[in-house]
C-alpha atoms as a PDB file:
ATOM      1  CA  UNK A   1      13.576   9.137  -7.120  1.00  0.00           C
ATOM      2  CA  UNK A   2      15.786   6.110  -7.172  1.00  0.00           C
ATOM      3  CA  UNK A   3      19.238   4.941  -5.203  1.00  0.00           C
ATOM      4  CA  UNK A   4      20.663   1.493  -5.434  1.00  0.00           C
ATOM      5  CA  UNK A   5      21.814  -0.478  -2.580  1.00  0.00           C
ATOM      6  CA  UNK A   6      25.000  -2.346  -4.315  1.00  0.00           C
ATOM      7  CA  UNK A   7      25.391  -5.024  -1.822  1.00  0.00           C
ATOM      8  CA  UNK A   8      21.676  -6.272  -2.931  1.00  0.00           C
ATOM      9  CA  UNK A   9      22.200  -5.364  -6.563  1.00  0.00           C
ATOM     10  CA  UNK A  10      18.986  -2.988  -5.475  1.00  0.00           C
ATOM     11  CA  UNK A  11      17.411  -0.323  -6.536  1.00  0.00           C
ATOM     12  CA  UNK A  12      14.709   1.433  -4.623  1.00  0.00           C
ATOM     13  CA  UNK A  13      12.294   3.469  -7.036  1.00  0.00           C
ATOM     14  CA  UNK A  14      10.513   5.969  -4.403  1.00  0.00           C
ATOM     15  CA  UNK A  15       7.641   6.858  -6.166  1.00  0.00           C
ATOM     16  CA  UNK A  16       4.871   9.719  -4.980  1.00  0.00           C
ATOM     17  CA  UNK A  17       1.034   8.873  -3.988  1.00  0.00           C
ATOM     18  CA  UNK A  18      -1.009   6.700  -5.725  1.00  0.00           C
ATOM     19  CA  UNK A  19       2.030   4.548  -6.300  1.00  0.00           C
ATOM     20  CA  UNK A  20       3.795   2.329  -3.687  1.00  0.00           C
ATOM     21  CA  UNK A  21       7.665   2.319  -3.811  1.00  0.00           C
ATOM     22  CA  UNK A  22       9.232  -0.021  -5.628  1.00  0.00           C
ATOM     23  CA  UNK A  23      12.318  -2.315  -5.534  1.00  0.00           C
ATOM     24  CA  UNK A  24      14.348  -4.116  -7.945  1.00  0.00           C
ATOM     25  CA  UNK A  25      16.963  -6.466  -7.733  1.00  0.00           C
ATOM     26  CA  UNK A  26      19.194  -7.261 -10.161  1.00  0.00           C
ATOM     27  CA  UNK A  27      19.936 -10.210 -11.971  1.00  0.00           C
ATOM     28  CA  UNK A  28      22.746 -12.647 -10.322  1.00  0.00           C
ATOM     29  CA  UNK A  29      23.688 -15.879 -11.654  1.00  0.00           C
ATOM     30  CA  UNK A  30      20.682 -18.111 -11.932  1.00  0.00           C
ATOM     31  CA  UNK A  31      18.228 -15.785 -10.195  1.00  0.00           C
ATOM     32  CA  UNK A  32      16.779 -13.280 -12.357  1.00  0.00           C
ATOM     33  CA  UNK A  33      15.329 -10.254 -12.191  1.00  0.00           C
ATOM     34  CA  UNK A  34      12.554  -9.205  -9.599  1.00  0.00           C
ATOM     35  CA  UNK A  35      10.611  -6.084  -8.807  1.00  0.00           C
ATOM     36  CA  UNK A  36       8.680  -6.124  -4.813  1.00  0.00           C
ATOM     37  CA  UNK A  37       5.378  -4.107  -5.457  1.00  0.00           C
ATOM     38  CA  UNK A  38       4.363  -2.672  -8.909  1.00  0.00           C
ATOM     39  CA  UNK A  39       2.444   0.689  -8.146  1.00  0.00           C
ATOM     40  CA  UNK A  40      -0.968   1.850  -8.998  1.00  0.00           C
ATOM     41  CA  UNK A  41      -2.592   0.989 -12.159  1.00  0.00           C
ATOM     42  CA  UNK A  42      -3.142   4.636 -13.059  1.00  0.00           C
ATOM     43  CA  UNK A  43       0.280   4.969 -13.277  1.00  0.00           C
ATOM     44  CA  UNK A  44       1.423   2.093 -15.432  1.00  0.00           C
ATOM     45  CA  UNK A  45       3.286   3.854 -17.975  1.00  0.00           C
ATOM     46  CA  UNK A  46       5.645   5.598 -15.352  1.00  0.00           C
ATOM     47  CA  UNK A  47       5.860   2.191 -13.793  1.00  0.00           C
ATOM     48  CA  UNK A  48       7.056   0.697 -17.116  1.00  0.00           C
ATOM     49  CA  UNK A  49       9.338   3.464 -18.102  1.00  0.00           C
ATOM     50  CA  UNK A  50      10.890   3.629 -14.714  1.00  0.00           C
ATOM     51  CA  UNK A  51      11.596   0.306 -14.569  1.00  0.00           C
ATOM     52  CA  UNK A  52      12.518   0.340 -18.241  1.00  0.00           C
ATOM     53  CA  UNK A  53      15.763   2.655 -16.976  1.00  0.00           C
ATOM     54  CA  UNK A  54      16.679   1.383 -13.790  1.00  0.00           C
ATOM     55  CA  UNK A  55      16.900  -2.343 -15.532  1.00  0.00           C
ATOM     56  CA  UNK A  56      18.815  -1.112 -18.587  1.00  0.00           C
ATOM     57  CA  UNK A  57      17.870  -3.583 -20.960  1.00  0.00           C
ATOM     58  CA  UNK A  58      17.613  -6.389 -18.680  1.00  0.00           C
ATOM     59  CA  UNK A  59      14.645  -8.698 -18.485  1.00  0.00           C
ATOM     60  CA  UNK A  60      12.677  -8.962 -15.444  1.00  0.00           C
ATOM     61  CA  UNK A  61      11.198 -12.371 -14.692  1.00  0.00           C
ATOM     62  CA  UNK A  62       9.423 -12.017 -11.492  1.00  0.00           C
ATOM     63  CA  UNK A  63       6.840 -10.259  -9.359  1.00  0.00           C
ATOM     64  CA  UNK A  64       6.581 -10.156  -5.518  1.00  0.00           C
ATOM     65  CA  UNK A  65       3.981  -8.492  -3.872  1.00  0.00           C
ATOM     66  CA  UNK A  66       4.288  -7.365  -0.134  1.00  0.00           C
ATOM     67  CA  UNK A  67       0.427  -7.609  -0.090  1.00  0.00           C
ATOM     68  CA  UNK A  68      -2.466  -6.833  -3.037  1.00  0.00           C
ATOM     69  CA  UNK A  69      -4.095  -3.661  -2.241  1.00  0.00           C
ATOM     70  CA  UNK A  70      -4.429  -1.661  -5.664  1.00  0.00           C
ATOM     71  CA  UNK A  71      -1.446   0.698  -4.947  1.00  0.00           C
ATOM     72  CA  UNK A  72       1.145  -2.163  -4.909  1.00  0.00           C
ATOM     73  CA  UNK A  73      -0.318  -4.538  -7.518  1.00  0.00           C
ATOM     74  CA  UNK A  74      -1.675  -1.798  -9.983  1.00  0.00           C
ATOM     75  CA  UNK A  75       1.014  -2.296 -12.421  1.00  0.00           C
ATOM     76  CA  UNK A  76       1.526  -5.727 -12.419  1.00  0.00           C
ATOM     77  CA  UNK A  77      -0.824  -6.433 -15.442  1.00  0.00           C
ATOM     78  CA  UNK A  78       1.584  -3.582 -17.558  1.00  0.00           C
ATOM     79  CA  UNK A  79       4.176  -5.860 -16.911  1.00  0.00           C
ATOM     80  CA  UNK A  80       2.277  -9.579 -17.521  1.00  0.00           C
ATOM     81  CA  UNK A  81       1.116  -8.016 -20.690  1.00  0.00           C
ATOM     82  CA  UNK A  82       4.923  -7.595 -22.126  1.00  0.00           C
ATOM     83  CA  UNK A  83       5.832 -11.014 -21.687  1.00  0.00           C
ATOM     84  CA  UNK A  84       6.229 -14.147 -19.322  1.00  0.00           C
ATOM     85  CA  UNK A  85       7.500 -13.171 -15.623  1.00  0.00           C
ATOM     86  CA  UNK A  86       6.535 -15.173 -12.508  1.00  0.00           C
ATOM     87  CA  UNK A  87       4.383 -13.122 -10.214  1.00  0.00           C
ATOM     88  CA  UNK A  88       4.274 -14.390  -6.461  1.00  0.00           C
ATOM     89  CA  UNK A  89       1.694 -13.425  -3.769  1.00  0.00           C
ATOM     90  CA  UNK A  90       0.811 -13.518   0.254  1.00  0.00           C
ATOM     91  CA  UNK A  91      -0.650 -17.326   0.194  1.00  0.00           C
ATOM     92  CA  UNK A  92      -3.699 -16.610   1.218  1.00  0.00           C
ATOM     93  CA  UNK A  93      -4.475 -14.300  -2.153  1.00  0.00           C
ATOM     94  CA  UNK A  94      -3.735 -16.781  -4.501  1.00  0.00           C
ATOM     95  CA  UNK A  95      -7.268 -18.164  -4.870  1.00  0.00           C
ATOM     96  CA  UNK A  96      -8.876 -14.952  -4.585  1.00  0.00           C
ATOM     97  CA  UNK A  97      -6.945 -13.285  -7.986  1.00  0.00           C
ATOM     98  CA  UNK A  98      -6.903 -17.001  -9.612  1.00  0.00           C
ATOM     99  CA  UNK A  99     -11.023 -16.197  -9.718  1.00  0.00           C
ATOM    100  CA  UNK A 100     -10.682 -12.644  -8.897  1.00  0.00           C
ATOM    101  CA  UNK A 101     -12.676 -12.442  -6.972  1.00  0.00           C
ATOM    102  CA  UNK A 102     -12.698  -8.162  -6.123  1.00  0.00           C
ATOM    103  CA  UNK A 103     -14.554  -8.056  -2.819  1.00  0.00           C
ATOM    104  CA  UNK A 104     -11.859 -10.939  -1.046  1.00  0.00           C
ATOM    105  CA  UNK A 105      -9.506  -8.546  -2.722  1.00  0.00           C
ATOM    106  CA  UNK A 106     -11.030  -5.448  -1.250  1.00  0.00           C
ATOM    107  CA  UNK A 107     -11.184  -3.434  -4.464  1.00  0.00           C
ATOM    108  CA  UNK A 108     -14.695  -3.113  -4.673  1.00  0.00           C
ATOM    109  CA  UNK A 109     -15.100  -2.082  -0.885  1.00  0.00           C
ATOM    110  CA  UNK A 110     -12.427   0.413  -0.651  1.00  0.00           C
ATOM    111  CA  UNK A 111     -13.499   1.830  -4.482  1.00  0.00           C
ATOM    112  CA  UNK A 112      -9.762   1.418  -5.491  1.00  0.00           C
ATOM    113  CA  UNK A 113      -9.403  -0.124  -8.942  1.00  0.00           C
ATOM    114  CA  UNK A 114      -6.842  -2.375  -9.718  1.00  0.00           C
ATOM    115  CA  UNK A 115      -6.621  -4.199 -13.239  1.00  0.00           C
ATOM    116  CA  UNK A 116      -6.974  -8.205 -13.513  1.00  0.00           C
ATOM    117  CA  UNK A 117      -3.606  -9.693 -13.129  1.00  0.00           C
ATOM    118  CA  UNK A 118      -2.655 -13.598 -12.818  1.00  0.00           C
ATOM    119  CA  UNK A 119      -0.524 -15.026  -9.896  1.00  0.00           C
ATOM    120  CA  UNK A 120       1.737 -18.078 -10.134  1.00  0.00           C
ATOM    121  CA  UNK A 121       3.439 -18.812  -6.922  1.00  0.00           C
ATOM    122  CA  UNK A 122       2.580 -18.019  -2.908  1.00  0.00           C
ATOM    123  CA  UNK A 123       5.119 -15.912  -0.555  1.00  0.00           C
ATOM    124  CA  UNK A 124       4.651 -18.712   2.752  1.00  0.00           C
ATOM    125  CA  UNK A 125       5.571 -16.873   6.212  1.00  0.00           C
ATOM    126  CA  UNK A 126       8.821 -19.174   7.048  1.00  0.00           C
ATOM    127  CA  UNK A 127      10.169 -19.982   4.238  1.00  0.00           C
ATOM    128  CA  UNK A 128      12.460 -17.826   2.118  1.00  0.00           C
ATOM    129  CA  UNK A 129      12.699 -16.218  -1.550  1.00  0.00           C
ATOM    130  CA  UNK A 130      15.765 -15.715  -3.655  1.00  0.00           C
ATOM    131  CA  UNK A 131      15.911 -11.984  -4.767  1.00  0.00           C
ATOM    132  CA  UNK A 132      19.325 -11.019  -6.315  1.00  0.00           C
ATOM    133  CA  UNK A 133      21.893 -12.593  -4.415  1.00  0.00           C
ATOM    134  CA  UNK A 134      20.036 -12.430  -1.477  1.00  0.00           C
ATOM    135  CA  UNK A 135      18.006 -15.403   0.227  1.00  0.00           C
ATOM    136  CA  UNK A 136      14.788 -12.896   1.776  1.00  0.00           C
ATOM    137  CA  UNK A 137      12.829 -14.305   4.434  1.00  0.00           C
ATOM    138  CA  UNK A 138       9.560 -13.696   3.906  1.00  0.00           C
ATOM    139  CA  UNK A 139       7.145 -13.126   7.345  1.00  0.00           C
ATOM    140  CA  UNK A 140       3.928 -12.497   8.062  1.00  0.00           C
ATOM    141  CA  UNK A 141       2.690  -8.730   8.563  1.00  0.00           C
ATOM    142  CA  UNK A 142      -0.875  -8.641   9.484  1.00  0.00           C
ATOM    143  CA  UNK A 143      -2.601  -4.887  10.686  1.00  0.00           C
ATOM    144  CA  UNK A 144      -2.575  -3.072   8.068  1.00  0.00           C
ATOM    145  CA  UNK A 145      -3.880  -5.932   5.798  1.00  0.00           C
ATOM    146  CA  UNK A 146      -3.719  -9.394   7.465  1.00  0.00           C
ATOM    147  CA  UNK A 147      -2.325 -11.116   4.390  1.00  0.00           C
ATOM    148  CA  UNK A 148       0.923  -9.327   4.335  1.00  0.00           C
ATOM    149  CA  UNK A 149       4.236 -10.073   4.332  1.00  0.00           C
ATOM    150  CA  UNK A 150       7.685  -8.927   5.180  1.00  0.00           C
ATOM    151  CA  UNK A 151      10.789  -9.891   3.327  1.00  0.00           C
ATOM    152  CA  UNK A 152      14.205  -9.597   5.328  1.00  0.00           C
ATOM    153  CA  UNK A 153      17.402 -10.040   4.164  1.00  0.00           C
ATOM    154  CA  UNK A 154      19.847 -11.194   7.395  1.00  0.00           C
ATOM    155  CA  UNK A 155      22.919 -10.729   6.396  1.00  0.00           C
ATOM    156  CA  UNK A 156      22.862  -7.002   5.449  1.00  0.00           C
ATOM    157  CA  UNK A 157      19.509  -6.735   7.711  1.00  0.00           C
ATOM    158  CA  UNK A 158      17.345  -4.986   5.207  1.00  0.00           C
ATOM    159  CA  UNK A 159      13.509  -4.882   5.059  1.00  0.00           C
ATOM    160  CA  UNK A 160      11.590  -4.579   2.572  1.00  0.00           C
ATOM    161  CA  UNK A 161       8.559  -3.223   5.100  1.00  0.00           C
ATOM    162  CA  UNK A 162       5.386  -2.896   3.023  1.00  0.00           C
ATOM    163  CA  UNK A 163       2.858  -0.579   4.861  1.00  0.00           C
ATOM    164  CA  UNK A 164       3.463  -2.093   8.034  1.00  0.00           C
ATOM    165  CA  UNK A 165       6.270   0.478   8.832  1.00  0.00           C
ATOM    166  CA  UNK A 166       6.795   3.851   7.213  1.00  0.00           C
ATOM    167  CA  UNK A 167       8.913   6.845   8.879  1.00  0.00           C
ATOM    168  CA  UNK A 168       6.805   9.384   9.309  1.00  0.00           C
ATOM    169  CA  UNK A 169       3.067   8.104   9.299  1.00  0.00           C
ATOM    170  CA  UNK A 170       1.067   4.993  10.148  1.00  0.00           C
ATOM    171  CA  UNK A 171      -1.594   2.965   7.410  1.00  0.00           C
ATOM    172  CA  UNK A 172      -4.591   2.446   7.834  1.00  0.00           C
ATOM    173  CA  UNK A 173      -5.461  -0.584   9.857  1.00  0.00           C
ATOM    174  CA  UNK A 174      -8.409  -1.659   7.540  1.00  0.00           C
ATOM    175  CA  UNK A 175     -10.074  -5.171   9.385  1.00  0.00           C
ATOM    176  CA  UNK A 176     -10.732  -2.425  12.512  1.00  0.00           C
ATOM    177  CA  UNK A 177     -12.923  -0.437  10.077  1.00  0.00           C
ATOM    178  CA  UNK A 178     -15.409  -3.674   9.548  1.00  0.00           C
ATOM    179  CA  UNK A 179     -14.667  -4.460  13.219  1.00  0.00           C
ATOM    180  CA  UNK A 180     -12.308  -7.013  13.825  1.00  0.00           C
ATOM    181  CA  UNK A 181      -9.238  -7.115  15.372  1.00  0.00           C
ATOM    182  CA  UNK A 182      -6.535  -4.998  13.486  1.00  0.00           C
ATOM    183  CA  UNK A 183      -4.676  -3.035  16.266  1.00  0.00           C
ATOM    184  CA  UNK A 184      -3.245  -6.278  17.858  1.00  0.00           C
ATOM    185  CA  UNK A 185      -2.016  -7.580  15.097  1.00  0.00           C
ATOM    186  CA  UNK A 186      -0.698  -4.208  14.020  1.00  0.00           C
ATOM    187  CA  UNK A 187       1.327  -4.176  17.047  1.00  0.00           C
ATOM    188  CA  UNK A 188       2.827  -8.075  16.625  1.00  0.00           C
ATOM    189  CA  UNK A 189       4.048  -6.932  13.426  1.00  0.00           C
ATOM    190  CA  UNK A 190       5.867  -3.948  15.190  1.00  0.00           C
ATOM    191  CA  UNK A 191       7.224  -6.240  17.909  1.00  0.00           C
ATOM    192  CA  UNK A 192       8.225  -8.968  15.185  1.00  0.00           C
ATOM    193  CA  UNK A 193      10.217  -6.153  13.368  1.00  0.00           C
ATOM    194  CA  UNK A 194      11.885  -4.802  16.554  1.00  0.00           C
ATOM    195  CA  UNK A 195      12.972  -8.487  16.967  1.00  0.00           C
ATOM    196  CA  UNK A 196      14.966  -8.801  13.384  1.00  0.00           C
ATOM    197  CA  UNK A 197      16.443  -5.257  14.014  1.00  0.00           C
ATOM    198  CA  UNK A 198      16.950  -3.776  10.377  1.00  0.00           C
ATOM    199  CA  UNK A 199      19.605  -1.217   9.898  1.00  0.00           C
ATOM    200  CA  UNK A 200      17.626  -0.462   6.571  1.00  0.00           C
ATOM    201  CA  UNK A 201      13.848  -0.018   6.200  1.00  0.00           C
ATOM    202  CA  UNK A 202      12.265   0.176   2.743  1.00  0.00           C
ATOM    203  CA  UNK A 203       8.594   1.260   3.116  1.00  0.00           C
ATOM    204  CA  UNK A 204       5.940   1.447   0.824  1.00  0.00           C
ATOM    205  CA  UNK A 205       5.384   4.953   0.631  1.00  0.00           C
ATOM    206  CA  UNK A 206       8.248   7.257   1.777  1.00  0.00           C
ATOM    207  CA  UNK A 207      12.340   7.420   1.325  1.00  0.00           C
ATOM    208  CA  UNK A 208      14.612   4.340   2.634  1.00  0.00           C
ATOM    209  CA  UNK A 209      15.715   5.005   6.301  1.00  0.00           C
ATOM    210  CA  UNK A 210      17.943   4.082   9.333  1.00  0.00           C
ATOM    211  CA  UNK A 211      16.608   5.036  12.463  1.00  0.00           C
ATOM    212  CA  UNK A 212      13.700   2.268  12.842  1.00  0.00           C
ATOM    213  CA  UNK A 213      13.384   2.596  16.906  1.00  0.00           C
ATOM    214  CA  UNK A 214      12.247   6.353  15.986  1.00  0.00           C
ATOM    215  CA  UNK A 215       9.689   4.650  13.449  1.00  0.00           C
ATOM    216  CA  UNK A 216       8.699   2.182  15.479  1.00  0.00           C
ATOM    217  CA  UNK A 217       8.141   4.392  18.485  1.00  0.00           C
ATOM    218  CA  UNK A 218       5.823   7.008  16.445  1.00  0.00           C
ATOM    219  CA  UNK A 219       4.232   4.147  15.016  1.00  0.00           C
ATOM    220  CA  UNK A 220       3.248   2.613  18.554  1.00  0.00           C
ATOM    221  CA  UNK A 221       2.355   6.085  19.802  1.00  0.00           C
ATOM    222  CA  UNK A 222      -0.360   6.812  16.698  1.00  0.00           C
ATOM    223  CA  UNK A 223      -2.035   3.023  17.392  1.00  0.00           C
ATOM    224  CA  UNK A 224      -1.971   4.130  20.842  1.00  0.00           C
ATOM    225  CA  UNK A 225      -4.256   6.891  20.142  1.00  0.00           C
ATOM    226  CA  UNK A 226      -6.461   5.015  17.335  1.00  0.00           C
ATOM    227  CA  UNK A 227      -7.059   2.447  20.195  1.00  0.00           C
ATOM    228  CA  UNK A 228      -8.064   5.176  22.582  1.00  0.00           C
ATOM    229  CA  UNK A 229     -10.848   6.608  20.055  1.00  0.00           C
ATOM    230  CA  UNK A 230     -11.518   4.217  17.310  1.00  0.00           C
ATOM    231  CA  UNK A 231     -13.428   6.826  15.834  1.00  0.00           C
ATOM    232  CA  UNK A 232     -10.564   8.808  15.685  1.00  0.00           C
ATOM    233  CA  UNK A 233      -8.698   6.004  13.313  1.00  0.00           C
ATOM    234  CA  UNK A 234     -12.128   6.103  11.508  1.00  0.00           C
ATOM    235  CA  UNK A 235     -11.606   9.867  10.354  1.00  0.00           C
ATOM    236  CA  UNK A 236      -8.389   9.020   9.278  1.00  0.00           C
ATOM    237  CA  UNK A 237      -9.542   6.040   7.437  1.00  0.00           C
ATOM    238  CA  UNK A 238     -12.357   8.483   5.499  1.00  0.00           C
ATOM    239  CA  UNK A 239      -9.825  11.240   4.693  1.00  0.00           C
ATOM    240  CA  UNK A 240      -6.914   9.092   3.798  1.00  0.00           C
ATOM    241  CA  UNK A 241      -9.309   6.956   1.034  1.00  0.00           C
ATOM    242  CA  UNK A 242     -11.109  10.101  -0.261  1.00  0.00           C
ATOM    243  CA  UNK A 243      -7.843  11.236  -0.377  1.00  0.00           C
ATOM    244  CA  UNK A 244      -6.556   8.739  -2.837  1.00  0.00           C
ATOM    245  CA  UNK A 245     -10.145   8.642  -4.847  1.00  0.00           C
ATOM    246  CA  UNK A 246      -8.843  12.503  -5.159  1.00  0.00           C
ATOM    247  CA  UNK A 247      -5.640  11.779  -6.630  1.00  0.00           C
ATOM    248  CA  UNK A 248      -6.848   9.320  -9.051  1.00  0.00           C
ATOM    249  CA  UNK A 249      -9.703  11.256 -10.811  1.00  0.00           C
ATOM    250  CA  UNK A 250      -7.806  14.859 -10.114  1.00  0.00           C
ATOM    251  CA  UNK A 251     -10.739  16.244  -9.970  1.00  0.00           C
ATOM    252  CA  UNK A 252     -14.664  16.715  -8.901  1.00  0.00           C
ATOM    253  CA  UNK A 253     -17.740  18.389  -7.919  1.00  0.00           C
ATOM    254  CA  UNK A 254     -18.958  18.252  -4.421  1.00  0.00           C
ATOM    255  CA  UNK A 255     -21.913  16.406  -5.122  1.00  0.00           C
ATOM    256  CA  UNK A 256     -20.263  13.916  -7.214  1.00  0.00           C
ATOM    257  CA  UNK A 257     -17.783  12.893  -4.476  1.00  0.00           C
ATOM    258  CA  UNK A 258     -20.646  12.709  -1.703  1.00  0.00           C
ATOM    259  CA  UNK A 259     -22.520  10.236  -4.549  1.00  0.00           C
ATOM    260  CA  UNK A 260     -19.473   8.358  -4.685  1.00  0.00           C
ATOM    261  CA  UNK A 261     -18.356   8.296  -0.853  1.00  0.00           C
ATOM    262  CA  UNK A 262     -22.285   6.955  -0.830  1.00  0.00           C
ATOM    263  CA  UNK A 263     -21.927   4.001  -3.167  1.00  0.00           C
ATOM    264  CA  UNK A 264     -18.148   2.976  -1.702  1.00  0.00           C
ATOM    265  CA  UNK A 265     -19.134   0.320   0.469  1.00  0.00           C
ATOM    266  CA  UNK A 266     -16.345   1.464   2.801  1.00  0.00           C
ATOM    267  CA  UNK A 267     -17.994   4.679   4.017  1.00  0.00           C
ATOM    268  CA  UNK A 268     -21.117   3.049   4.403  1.00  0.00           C
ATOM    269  CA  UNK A 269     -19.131   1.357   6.790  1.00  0.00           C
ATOM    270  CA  UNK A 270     -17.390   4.398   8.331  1.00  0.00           C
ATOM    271  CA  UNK A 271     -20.928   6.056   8.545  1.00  0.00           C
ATOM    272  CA  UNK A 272     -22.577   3.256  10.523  1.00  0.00           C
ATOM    273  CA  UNK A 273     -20.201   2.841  12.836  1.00  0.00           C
ATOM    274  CA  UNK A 274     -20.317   6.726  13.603  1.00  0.00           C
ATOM    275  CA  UNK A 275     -23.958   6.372  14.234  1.00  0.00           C
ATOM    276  CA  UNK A 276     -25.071   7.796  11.235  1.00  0.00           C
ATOM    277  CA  UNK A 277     -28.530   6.976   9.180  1.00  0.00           C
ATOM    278  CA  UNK A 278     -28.765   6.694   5.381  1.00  0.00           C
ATOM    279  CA  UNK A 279     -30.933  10.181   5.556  1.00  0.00           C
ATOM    280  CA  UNK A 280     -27.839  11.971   7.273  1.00  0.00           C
ATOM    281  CA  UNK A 281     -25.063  10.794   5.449  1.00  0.00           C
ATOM    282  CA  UNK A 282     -25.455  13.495   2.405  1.00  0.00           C
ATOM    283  CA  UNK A 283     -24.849  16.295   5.281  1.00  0.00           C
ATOM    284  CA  UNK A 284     -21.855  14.174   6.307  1.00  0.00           C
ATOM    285  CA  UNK A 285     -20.307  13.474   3.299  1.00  0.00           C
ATOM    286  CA  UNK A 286     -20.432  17.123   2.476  1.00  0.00           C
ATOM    287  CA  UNK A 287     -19.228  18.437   5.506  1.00  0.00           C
ATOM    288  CA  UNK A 288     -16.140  15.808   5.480  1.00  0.00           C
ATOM    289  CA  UNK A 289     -15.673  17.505   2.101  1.00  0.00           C
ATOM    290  CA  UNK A 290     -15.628  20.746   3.872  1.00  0.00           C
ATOM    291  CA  UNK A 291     -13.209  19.832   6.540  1.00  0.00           C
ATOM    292  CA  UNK A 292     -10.429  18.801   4.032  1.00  0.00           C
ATOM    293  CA  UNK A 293     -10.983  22.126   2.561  1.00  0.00           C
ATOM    294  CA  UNK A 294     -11.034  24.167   6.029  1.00  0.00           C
ATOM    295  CA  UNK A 295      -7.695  22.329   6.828  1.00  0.00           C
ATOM    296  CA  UNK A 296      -5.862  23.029   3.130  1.00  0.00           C
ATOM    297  CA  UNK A 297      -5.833  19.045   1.949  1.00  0.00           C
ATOM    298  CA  UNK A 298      -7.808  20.174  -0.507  1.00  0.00           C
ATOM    299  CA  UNK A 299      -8.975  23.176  -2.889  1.00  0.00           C
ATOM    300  CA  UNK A 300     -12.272  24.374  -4.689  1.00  0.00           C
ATOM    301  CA  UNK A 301     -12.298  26.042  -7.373  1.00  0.00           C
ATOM    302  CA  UNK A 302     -15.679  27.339  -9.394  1.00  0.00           C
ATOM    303  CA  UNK A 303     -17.222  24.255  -7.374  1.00  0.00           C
ATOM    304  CA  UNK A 304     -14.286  21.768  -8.522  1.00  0.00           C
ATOM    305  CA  UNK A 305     -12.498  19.941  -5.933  1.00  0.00           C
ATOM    306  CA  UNK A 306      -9.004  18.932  -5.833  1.00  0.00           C
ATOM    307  CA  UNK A 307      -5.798  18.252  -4.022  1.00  0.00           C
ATOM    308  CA  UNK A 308      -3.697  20.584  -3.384  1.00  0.00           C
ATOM    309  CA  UNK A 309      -0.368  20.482  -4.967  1.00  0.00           C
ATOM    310  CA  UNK A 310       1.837  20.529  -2.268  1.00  0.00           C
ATOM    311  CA  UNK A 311      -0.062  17.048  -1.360  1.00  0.00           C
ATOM    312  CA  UNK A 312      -0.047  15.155  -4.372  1.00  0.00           C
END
C-alpha cells in the first residue's frame, strides 16, 4: 500500500510483517533521491520492485536508516548491489557494520538475519539531513533500540517515527530483556515526541496517522504495564520474535522450533530470567508453542506449524 505526501515529494510504501514501512522522497534540485528504512532481506525483490514503481525511473542515491535491526536494513544490500547510493546510519552503528560485527548488531542474538551491507555516512542527533526538499532533523530515539533515531520535518511537522511510535501497538523494548534500562528511555523518547507535536506520524510498521496524543497515550499505558511485570514484557518479547522466526521460514515442526528457540541466544535469555534451568526449557519451549496455538496466532497442521493467515 502506498500514498504520497506532495508537500514532501513522499511516498510512504506500508508494507506487511517482516518488512518495515518504507519512505521515499523524491528528487528536488540538488538533493536526490532517498528511501528511510529498506525492509527485510527476505523480501528484497518486493522491496526492489516496489520501489522500482513508486520512483518511476528515477535513480535513488541514498539510504537512511531509522535504526539497523534486520527488518529495516534487510534490503539495503538489494539496493547497494544495483549501483552506487550513499547509505547513512545511527552514529553509533557505523563501526559495528564497517566490521560487521553481528552480535553489536544484534542479529545473531535475536536469530534475525540480515545480509552484509556497507554504510557511508552517520545520522548525528542535532544535526539535520536533506530529504527532498525538506531539511529533517534527525533525534535520538532510544527504548526500543538505543541507537535510534527520529527524523522530523518542522515545517509540515512530519515524523518519520521508526518503532518508537506506532498506532496501535508498542515494540519491544529489547536492552530490558538483557537487563538494562530500556523503559526510561522508552518513555524520553515519548516525551521528546510529545514536545515536537507532529500532525503526521509515519511508523515502522502500520498506516500513516494523525491522532498522535491517542498513540502516545496507549503507548504510555502498555510500558506502564511492562514496568509493573517485567515478565509480562518478557512474554511478549518471546511471542513477538518467534513470531517473526514464523513468518520468515513459513513453516515448522514443533521440535524444530523448540531446537531453534534453544540455540537463539535471546530465549536463553528470556528463560533465565523466568527462572528456568537448561533441563526445563524443552517443556517451555513447547508449551509457549502451545499457547500461540491455544490463542489462534498460530496453526498445526499434520505436526506443521504456522501463522495463521489473518496474521501474516
Amino acid at each position: 500500500m502506498s500514498g504520497t505526501v506532495s508537500p514532501l515529494g513522499m511516498t510512504v510504501i506500508e508494507r506487511g510483517w517482516l518488512s518495515a514501512n518504507q519512505v521515499l522522497l523524491a528528487a528536488q534540485g540538488g538533493v536526490s533521491a532517498a528511501i528511510v528504512d529498506t525492509g527485510f532481506g527476505g523480501h528484497s525483490a518486493q522491496t526492489l520492485a516496489l520501489v522500482d514503481h513508486a520512483l518511476r525511473g528515477a535513480r535513488l542515491s541514498r539510504i537512511v536508516n531509522t535504526h539497523l535491526h534486520s527488518d529495516h536494513c534487510g534490503g539495503n544490500r538489494a539496493l547497494q548491489d544495483r549501483g552506487s547510493i550513499e547509505t547513512w546510519i545511527p552514529a553509533a552503528c557505523l563501526p559495528w557494520v564497517r566490521r560487521w560485527d553481528e552480535d553489536a548488531l544484534t542479529y545473531r542474538f535475536t536469530g534475525q538475519p540480515c545480509p552484509r551491507f556497507a554504510a557511508d555516512r552517520p545520522l548525528v542527533p542535532g544535526q539535520t539531513i536533506a530529504l527532498g526538499p525538506g531539511e529533517w532533523e534527525i533525534h535520538a530515539a532510544p527504548g526500543h533500540d538505543m541507537d535510534a533515531v527520529l527524523l522530523f520535518e518542522p515545517q509540515t511537522r512530519t515524523l518519520i517515527a521508526g518503532d518508537a511510535l506506532w498506532e496501535e501497538r508498542l515494540a519491544v523494548i529489547f536492552p530490558e530483556l538483557v537487563g538494562d534500562d530500556g523503559f526510561r528511555p522508552a518513555r524520553d523518547t515519548l516525551a521528546l515526541i510529545e514536545r515536537l507535536r507532529p500532525r503526521e506520524v509515519i511508523p515502522g510498521h502500520g498506516r500513516p496517522f494523525h491522532d498522535v496524543g491517542r498513540a502516545l497515550a496507549a503507548s504510555r499505558q502498555r510500558l506502564d504495564a511492562f514496568e509493573a511485570d517485567p515478565s509480562k514484557h518478557a512474554r511478549h518479547a518471546a511471542r513477538a520474535l518467534l513470531m517473526f522466526h514464523l513468518l520468515d521460514v513459513r513453516t515448522a515442526r514443533k521440535a524444530k522450533l523448540v531446537a531453534w528457540m534453544r540455540k537463539t541466544p535471546i530465549y536463553r535469555v528470556v528463560a533465565d530470567r523466568t527462572g528456568l534451568n537448561d533441563a526445563r526449557f524443552a517443556d517451555w519451549g513447547a508449551g509457549h508453542l502451545q499457547r500461540l496455538i491455544d490463542e489462534g496466532l498460530l496453526s498445526e497442521h499434520s505436526g506443521n506449524i504456522s501463522v495463521r493467515p489473518s496474521d501474516r
